[in-house]
C-alpha atoms as a PDB file:
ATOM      1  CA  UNK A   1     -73.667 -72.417-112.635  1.00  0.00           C
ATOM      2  CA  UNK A   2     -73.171 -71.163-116.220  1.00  0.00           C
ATOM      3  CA  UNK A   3     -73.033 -67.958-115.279  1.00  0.00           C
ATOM      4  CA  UNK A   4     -69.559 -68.758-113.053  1.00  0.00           C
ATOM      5  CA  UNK A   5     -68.333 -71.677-115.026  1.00  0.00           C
ATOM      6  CA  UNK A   6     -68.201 -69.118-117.860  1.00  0.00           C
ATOM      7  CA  UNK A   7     -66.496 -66.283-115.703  1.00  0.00           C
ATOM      8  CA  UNK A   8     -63.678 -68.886-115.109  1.00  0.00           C
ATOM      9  CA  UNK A   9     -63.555 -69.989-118.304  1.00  0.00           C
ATOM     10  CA  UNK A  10     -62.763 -66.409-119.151  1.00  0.00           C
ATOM     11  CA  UNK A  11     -60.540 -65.549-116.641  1.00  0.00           C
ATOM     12  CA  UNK A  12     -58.039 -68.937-117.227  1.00  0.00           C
ATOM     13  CA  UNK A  13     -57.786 -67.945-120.899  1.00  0.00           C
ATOM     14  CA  UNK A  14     -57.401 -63.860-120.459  1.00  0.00           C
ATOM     15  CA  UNK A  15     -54.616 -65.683-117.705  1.00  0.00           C
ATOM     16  CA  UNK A  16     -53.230 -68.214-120.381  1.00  0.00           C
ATOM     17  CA  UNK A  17     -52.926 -65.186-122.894  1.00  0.00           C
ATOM     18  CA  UNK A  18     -51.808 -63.270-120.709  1.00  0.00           C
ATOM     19  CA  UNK A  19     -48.949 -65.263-118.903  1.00  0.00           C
ATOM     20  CA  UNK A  20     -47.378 -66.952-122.495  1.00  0.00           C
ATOM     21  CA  UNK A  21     -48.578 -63.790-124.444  1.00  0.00           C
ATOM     22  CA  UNK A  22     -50.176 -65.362-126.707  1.00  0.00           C
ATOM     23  CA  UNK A  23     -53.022 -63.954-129.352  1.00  0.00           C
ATOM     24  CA  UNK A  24     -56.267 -65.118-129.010  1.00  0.00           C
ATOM     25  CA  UNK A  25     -56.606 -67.749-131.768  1.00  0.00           C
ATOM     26  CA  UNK A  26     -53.614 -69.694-130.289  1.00  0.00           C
ATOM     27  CA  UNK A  27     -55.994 -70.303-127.034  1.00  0.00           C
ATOM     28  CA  UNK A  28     -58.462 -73.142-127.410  1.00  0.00           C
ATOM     29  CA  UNK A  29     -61.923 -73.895-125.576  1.00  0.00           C
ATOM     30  CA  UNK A  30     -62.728 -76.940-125.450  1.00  0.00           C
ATOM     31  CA  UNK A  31     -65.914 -78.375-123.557  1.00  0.00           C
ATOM     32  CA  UNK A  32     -65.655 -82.221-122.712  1.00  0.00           C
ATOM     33  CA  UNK A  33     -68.295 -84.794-123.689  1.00  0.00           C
ATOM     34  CA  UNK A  34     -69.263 -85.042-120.525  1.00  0.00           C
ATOM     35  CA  UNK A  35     -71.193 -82.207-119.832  1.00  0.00           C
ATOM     36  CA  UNK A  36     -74.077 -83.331-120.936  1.00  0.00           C
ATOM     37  CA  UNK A  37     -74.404 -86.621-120.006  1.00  0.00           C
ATOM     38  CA  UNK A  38     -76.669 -85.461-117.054  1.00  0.00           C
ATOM     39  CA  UNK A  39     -79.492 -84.769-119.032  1.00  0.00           C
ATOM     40  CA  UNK A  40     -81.499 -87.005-119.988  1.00  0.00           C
ATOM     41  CA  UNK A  41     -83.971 -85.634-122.668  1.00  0.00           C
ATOM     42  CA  UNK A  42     -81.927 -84.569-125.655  1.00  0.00           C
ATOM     43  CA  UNK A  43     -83.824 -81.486-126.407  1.00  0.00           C
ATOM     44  CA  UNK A  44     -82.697 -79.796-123.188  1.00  0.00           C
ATOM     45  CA  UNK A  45     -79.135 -80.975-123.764  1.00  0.00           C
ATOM     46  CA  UNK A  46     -79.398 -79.289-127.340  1.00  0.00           C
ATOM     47  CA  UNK A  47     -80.662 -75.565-125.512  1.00  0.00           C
ATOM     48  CA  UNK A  48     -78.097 -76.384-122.857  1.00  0.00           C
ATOM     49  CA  UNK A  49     -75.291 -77.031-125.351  1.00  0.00           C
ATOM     50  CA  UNK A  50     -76.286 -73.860-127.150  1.00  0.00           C
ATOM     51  CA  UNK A  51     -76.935 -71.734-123.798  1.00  0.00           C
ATOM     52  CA  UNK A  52     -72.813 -72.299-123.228  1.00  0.00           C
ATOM     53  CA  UNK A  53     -71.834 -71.975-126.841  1.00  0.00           C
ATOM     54  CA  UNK A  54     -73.215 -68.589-126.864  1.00  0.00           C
ATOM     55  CA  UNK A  55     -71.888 -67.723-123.413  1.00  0.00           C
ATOM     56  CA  UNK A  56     -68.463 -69.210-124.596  1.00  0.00           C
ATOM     57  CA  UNK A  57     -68.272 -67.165-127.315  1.00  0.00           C
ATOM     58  CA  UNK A  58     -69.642 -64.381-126.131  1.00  0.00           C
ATOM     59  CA  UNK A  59     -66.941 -63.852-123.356  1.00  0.00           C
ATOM     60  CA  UNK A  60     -64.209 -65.456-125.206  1.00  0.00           C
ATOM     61  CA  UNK A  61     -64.682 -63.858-128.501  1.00  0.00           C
ATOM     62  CA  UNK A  62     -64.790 -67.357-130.267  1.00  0.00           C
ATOM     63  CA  UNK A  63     -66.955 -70.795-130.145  1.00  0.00           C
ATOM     64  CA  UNK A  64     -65.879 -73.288-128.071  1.00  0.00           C
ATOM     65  CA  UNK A  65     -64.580 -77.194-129.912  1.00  0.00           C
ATOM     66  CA  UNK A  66     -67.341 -79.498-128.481  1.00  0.00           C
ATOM     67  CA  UNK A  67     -65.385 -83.373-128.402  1.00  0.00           C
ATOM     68  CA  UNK A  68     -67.434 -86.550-128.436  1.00  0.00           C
ATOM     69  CA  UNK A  69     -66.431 -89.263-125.969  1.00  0.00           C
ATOM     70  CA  UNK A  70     -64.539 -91.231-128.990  1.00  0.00           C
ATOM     71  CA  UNK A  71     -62.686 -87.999-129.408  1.00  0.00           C
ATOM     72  CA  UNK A  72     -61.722 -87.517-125.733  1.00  0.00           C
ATOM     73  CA  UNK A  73     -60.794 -91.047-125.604  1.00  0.00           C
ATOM     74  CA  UNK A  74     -58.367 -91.328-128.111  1.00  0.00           C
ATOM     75  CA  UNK A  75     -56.775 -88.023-127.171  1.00  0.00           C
ATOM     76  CA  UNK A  76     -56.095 -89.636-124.336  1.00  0.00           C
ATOM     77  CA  UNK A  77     -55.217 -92.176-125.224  1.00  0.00           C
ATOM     78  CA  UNK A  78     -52.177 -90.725-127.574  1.00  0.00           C
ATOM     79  CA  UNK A  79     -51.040 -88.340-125.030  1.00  0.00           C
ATOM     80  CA  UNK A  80     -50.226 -90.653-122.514  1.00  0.00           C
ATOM     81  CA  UNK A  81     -49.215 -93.851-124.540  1.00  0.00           C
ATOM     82  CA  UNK A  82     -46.272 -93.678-126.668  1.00  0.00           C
ATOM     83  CA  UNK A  83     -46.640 -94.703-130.190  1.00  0.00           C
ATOM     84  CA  UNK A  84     -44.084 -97.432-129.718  1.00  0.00           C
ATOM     85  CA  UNK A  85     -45.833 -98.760-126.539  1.00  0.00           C
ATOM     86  CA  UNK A  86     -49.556 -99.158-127.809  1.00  0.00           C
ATOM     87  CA  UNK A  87     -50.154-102.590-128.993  1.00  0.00           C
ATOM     88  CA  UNK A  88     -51.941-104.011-125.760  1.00  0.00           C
ATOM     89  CA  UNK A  89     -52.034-101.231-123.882  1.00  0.00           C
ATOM     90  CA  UNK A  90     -55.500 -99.677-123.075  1.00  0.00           C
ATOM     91  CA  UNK A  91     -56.815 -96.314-121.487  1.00  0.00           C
ATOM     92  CA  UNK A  92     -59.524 -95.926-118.824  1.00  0.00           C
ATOM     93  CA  UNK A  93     -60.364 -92.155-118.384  1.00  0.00           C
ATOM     94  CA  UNK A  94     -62.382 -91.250-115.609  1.00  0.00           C
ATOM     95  CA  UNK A  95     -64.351 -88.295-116.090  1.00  0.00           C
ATOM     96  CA  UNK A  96     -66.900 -86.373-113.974  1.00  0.00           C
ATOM     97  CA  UNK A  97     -69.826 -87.230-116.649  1.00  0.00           C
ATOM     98  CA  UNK A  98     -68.441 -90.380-118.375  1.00  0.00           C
ATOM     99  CA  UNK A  99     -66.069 -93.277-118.184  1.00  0.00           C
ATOM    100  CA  UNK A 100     -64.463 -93.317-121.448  1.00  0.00           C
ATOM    101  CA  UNK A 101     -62.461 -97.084-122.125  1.00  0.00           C
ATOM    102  CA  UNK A 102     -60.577 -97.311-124.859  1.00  0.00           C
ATOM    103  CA  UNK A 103     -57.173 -99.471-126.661  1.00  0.00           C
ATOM    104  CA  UNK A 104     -55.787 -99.642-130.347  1.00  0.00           C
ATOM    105  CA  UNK A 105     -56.391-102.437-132.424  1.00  0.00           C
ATOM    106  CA  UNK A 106     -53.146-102.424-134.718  1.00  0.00           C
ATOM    107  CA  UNK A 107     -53.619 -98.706-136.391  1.00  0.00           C
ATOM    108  CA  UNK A 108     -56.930 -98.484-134.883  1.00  0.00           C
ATOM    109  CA  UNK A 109     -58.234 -96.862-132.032  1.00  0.00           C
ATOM    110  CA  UNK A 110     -61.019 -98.767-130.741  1.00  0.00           C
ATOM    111  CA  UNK A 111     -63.468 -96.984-127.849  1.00  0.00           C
ATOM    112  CA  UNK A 112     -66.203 -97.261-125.839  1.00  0.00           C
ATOM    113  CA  UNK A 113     -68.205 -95.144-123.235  1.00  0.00           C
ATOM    114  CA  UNK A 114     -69.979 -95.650-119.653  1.00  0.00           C
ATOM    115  CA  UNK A 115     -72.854 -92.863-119.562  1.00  0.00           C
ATOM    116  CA  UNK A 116     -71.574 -92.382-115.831  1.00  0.00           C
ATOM    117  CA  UNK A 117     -68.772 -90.373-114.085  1.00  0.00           C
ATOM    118  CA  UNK A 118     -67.883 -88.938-110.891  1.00  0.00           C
ATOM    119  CA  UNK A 119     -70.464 -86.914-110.307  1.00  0.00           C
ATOM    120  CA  UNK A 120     -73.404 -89.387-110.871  1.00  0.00           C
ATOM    121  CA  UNK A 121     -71.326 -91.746-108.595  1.00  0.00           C
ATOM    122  CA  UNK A 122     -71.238 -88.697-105.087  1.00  0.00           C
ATOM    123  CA  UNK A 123     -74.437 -87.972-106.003  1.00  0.00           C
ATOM    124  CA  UNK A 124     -75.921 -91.877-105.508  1.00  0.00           C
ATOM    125  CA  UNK A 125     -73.779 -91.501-102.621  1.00  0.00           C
ATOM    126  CA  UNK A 126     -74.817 -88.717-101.124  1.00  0.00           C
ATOM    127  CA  UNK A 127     -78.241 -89.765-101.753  1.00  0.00           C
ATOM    128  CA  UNK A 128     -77.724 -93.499 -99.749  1.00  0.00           C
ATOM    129  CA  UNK A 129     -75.803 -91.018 -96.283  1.00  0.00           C
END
């Protein structure tokens, strides 16, 4: 799987380039914090995590942004709630590794995460066909 998730990484940036002509710093990688919420022993999700940096950079010429859950939560979060609409509003983002739940308290974003996503859900699934 790394082999072709880091073939298409490669090919929708050279695209994204390509298509806005833009230079290669303007083009960012970023890999979600739920990739490696599958593993369950943190020294293999350390090797994996380095594995795809070094693929990542080797094919895109630059090292990927990792983002935590908080981080992908609050992005969220301000991209699809206008700053004029946040008080009580909250954001559930359902990911294929995580479930990321998160709402602003006054100025402050406030977040929390569910260790499960899509993928964990079809796969316990799968398992009970």
């Amino acid at each position: 799987r790394l082999v072709a998730t880091v073939a298409a990484v490669k090919g929708l940036e050279q695209a994204l380039r390509k298509k806005y002509t833009l230079p290669p710093e303007r083009v960012k990688v970023v890999v979600s914090s739920g990739v490696f919420t599958r593993f369950r022993d943190p020294a293999t999700a350390a090797a994996a995590r380095k594995e795809l940096e070094a693929a990542l950079t080797a094919a895109t010429g630059r090292a990927p942004d990792f983002i935590t859950p908080a981080q992908e939560a609050e992005l969220a979060a301000r991209g699809t709630i206008a700053p004029s609409a946040r008080a009580g509003r909250a954001l559930v983002d359902v990911g294929s590794g995580n479930i990321k739940i998160g709402w602003y308290k006054g100025q402050e974003f406030v977040n929390r995460t569910v260790d499960t996503g899509t993928k964990a859900l079809h796969d316990a699934a799968a398992a009970k066909a």
